[in-house]
N, C-alpha and C. Protein backbone atom coordinates (compact mmCIF):
# COMPACT_ATOMS: atom_id res chain seq x y z
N UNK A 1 -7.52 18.96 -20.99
CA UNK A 1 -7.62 17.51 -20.96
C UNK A 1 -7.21 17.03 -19.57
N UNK A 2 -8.07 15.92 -19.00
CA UNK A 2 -7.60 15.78 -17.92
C UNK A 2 -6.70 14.68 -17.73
N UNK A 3 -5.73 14.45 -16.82
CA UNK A 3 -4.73 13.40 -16.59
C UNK A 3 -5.14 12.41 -16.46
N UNK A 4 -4.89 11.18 -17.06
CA UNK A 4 -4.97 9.92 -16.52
C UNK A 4 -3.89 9.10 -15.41
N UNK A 5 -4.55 8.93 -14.54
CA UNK A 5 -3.68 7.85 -13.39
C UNK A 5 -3.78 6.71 -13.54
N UNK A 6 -2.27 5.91 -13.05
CA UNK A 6 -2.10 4.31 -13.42
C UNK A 6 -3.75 3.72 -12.49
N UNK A 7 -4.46 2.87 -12.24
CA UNK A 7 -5.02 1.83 -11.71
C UNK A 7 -4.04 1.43 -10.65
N UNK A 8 -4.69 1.47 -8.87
CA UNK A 8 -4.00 1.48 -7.76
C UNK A 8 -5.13 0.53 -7.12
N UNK A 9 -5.23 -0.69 -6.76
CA UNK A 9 -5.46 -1.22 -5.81
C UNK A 9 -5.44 -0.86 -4.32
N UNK A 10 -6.81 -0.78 -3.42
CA UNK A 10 -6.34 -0.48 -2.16
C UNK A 10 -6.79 -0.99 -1.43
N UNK A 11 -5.94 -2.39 -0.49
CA UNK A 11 -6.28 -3.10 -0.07
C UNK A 11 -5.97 -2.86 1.59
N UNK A 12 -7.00 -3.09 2.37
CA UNK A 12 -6.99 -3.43 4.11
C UNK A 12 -6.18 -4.09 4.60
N UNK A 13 -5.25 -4.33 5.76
CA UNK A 13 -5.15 -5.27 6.35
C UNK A 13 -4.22 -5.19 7.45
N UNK A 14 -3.10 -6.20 7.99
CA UNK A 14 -2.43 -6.09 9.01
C UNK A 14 -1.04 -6.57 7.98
N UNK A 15 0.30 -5.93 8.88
CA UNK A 15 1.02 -6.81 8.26
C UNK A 15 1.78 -7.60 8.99
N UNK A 16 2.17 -8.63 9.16
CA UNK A 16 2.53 -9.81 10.37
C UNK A 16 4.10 -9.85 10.13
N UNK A 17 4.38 -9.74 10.82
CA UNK A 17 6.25 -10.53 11.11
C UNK A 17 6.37 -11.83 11.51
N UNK A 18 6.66 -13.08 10.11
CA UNK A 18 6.66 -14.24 10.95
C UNK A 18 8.21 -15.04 10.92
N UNK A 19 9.19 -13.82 11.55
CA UNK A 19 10.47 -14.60 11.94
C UNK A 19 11.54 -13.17 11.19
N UNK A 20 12.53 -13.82 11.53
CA UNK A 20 13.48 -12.55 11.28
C UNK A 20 13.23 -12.58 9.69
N UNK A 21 13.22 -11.25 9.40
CA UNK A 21 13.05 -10.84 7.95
C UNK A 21 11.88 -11.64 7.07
N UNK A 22 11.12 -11.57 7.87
CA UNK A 22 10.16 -12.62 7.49
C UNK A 22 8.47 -11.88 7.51
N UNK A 23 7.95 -11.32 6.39
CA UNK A 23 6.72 -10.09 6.31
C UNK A 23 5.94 -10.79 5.63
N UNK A 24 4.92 -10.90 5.98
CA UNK A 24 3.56 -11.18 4.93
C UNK A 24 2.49 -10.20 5.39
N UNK A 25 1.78 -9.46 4.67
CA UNK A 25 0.69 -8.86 4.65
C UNK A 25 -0.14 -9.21 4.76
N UNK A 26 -1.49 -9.65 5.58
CA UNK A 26 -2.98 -10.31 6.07
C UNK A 26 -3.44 -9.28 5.74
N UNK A 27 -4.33 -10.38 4.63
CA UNK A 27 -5.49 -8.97 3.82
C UNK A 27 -6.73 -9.44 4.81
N UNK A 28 -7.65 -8.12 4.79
CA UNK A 28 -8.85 -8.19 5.39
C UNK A 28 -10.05 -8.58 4.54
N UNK A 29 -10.02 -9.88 4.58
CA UNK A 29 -11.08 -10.29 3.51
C UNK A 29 -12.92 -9.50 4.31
N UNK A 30 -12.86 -8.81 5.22
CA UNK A 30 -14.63 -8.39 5.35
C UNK A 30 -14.39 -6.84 5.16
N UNK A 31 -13.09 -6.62 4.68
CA UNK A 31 -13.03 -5.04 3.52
C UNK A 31 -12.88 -5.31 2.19
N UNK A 32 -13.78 -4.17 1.76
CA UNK A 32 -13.57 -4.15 0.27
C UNK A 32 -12.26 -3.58 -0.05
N UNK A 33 -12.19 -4.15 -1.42
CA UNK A 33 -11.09 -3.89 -1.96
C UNK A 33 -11.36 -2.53 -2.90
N UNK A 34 -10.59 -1.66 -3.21
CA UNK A 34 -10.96 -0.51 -4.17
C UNK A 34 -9.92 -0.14 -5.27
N UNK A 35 -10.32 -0.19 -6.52
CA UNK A 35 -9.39 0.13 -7.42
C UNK A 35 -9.34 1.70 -8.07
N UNK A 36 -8.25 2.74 -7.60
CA UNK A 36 -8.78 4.03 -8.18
C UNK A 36 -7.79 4.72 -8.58
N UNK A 37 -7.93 5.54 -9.30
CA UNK A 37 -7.09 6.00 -10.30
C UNK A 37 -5.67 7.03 -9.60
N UNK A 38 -4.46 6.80 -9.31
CA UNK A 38 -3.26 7.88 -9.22
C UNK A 38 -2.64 8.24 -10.06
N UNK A 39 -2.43 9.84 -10.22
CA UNK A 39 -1.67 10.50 -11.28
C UNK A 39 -0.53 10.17 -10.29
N UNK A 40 0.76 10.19 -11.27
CA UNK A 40 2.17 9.86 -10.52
C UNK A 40 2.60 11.04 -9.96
N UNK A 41 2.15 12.10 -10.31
CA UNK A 41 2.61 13.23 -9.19
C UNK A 41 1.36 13.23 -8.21
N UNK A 42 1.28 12.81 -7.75
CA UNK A 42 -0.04 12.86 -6.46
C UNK A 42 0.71 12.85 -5.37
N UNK A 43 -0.31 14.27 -5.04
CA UNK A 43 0.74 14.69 -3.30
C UNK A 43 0.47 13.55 -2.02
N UNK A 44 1.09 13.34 -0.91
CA UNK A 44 0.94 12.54 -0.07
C UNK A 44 -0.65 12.50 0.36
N UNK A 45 -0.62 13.99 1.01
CA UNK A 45 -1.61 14.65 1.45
C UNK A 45 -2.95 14.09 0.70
N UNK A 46 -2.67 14.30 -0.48
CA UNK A 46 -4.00 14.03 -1.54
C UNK A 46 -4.27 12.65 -1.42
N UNK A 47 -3.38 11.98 -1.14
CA UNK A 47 -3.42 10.38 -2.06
C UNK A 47 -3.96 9.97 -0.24
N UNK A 48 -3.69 10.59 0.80
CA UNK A 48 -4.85 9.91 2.30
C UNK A 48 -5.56 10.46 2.35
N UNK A 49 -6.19 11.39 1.53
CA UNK A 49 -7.45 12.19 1.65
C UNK A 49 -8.27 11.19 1.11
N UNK A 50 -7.71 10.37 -0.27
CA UNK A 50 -8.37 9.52 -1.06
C UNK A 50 -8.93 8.09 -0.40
N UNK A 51 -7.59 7.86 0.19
CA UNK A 51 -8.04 6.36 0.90
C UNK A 51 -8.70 6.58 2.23
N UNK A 52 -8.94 7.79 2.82
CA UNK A 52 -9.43 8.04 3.60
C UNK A 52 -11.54 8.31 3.04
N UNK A 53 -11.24 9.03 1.98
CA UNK A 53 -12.69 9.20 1.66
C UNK A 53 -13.41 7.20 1.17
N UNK A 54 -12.39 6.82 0.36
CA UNK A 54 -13.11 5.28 -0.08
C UNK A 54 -13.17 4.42 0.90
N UNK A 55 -12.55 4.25 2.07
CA UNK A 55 -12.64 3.42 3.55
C UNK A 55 -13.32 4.45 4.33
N UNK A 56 -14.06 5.33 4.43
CA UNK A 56 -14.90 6.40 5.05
C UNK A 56 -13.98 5.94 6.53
N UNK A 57 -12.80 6.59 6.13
CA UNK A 57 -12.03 6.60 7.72
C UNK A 57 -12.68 8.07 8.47
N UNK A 58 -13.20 8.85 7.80
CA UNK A 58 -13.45 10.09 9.41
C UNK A 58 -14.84 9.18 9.70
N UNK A 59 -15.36 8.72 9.79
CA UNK A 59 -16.81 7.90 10.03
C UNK A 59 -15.72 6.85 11.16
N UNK A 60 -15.22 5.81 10.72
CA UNK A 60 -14.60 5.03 11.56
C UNK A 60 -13.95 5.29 12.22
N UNK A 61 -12.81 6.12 12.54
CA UNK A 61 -11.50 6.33 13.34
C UNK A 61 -11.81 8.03 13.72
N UNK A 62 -11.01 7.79 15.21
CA UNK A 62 -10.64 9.22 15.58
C UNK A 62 -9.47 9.55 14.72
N UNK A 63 -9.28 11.42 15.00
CA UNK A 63 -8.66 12.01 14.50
C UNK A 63 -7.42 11.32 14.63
N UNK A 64 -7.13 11.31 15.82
CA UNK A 64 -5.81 10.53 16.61
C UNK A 64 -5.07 9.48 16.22
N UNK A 65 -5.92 8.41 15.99
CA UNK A 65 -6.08 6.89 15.49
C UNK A 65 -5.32 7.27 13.98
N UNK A 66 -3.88 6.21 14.15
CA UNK A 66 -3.15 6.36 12.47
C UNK A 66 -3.47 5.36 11.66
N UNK A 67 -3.13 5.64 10.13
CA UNK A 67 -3.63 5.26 9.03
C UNK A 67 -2.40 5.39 8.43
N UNK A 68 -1.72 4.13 8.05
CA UNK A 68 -0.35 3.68 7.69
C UNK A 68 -0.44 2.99 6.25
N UNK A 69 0.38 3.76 4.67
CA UNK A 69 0.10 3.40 4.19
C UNK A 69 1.59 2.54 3.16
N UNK A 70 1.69 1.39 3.15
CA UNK A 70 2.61 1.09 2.40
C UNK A 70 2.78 -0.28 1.40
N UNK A 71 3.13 -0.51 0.98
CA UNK A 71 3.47 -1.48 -0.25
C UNK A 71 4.79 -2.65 -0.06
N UNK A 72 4.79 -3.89 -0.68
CA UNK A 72 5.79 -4.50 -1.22
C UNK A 72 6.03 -4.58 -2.32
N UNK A 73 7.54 -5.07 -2.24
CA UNK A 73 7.97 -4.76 -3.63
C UNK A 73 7.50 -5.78 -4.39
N UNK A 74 7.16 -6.37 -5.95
CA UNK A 74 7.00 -7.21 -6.43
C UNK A 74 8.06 -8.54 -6.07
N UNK A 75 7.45 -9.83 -6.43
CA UNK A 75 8.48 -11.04 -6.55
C UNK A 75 9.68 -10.87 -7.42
N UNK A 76 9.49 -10.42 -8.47
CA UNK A 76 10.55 -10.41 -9.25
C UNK A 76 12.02 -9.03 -9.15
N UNK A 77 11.86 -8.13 -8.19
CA UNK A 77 12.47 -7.48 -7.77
C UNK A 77 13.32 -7.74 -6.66
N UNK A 78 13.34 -9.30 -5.98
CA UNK A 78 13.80 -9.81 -5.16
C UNK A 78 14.66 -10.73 -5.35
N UNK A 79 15.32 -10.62 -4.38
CA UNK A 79 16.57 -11.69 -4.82
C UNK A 79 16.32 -13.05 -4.54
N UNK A 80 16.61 -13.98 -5.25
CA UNK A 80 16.38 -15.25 -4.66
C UNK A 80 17.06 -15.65 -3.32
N UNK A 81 16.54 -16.70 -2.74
CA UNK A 81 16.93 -16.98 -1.11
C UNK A 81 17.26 -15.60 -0.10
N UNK A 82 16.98 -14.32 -0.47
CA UNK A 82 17.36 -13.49 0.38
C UNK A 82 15.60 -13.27 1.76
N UNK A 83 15.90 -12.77 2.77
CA UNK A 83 14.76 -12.66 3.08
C UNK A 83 13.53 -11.97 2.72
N UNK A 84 12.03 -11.85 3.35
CA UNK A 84 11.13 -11.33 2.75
C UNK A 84 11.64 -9.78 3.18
N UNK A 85 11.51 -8.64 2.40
CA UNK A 85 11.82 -7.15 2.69
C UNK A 85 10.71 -6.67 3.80
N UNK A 86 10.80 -5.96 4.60
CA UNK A 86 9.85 -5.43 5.55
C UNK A 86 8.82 -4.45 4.31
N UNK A 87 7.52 -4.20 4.64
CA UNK A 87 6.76 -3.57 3.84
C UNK A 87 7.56 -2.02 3.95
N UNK A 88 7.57 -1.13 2.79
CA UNK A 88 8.05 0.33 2.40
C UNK A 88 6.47 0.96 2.67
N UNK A 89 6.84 1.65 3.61
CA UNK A 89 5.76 3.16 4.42
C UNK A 89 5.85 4.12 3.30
N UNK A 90 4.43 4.27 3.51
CA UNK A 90 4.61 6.25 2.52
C UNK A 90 4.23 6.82 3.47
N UNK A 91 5.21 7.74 3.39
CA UNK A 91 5.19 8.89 4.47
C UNK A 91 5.18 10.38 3.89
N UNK A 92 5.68 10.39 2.47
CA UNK A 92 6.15 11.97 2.10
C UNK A 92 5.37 11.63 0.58
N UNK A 93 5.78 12.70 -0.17
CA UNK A 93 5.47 13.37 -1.49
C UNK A 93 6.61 12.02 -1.99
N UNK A 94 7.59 12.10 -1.66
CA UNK A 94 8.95 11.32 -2.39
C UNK A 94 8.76 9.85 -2.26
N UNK A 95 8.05 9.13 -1.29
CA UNK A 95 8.11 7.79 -1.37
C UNK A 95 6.72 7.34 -2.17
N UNK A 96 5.24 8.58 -2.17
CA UNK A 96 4.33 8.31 -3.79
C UNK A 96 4.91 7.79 -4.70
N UNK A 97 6.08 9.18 -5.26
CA UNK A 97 6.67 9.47 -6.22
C UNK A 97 7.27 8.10 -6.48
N UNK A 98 8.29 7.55 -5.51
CA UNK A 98 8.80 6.02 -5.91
C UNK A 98 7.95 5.11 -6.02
N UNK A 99 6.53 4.73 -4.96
CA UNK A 99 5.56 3.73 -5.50
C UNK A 99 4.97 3.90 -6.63
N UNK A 100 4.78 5.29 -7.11
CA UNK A 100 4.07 5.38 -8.83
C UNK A 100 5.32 4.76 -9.69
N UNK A 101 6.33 5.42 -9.49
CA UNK A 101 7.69 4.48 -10.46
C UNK A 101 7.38 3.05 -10.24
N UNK A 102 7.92 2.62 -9.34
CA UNK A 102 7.95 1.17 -9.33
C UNK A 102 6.38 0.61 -9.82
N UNK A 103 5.27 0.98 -9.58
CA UNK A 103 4.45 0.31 -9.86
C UNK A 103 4.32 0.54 -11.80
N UNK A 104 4.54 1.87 -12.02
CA UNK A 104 4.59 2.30 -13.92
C UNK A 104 5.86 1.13 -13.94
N UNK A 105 7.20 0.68 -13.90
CA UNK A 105 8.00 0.28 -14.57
C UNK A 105 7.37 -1.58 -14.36
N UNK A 106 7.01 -1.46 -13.14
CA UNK A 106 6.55 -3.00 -13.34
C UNK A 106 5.45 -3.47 -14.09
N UNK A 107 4.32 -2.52 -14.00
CA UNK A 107 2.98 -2.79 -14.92
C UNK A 107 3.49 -2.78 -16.48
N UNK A 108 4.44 -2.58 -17.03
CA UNK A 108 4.76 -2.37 -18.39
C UNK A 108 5.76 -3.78 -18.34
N UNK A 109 6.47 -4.31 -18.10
CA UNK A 109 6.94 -5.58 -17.90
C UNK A 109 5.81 -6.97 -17.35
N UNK A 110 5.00 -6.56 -16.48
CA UNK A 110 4.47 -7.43 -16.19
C UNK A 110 2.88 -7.87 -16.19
N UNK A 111 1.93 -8.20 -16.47
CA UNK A 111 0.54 -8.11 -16.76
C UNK A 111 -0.06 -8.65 -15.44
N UNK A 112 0.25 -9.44 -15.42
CA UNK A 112 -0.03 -10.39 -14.23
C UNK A 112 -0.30 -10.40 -12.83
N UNK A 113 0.53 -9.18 -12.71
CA UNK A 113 1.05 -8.88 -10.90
C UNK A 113 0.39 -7.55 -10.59
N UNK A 114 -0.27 -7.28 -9.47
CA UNK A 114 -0.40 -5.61 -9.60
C UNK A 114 0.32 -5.23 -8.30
N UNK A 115 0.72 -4.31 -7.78
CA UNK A 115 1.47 -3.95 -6.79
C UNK A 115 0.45 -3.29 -6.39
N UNK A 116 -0.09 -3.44 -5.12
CA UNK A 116 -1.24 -3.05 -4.35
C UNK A 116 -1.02 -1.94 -3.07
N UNK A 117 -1.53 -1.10 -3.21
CA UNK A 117 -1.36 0.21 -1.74
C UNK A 117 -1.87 -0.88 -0.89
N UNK A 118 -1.14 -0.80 0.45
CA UNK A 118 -1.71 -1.34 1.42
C UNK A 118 -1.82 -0.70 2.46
N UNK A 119 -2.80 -0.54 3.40
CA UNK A 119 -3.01 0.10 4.32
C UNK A 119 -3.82 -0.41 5.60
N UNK A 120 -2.94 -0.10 7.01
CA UNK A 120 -3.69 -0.22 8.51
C UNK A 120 -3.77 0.92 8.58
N UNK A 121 -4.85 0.74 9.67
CA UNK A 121 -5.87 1.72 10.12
C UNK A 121 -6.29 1.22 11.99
N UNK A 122 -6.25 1.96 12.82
CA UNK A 122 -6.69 2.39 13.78
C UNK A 122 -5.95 1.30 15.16
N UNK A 123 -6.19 0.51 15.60
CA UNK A 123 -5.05 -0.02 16.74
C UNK A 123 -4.37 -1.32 15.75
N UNK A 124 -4.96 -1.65 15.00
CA UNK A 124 -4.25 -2.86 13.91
C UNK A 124 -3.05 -2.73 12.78
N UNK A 125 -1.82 -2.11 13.30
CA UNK A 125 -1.18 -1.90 12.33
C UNK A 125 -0.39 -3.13 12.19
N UNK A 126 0.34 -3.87 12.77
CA UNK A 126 1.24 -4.57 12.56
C UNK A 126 0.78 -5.80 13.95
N UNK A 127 1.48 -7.17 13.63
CA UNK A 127 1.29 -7.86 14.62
C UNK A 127 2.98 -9.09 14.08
N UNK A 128 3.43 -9.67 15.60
CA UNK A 128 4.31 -10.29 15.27
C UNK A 128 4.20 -11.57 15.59
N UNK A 129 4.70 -12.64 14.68
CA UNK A 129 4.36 -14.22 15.68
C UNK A 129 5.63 -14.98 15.42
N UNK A 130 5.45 -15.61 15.98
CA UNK A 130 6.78 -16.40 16.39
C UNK A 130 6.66 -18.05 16.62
């Protein structure tokens, strides 16, 4: 039988710094958006092979050129009046492992919200304004 994976959103974009502790994510509205399936043990490795095959990144980007993939935490995991959290990078096997948690414990509490992979790609990773 084969495994089923939660439903993962994977959305484009930049993520902006607008003031101390201050993050919002700019989605790329002329990328598609893709919804596809992660088993919660999904290796790092596997899970940019994936967003790499559905954004046909070896077509777009050199080898060289990075592909940064990370998430915020939901609203309700935040403290009131504290600042916005800088976006959480996946970098390893272990920080998947925590975005599949957090996204399984919140999808079962919450219907409403989906916690979305987010990902830059090639000189657009981050931008700051002031």
């Amino acid at each position: 039988m084969k495994e089923m994976g939660q439903l993962v959103k994977l959305v484009k974009g930049v993520w902006g710094r607008h003031g101390q502790g201050v993050w919002k994510f700019d989605v790329d509205h002329t990328e598609v958006k893709y919804d596809v399936a992660v088993r919660e043990n999904k290796s790092y490795d596997s899970l940019m092979e994936m967003v790499k095959e559905q954004f046909q990144l070896r077509e777009r980007l050199l080898p060289s050129e990075p592909v940064i993939l990370t998430y915020d935490f939901p609203d309700l995991m935040k403290v009131l009046g504290e600042y916005t959290r800088a976006p959480v990078e996946i970098k390893e096997n272990g920080d998947v492992e925590l975005f599949m948690a957090v996204k399984l414990d919140f999808s079962k509490t919450n219907d409403e919200q989906n916690i979305a992979l987010e990902l830059s790609y090639g000189g657009k990773i981050s931008k700051e304004r002031k």
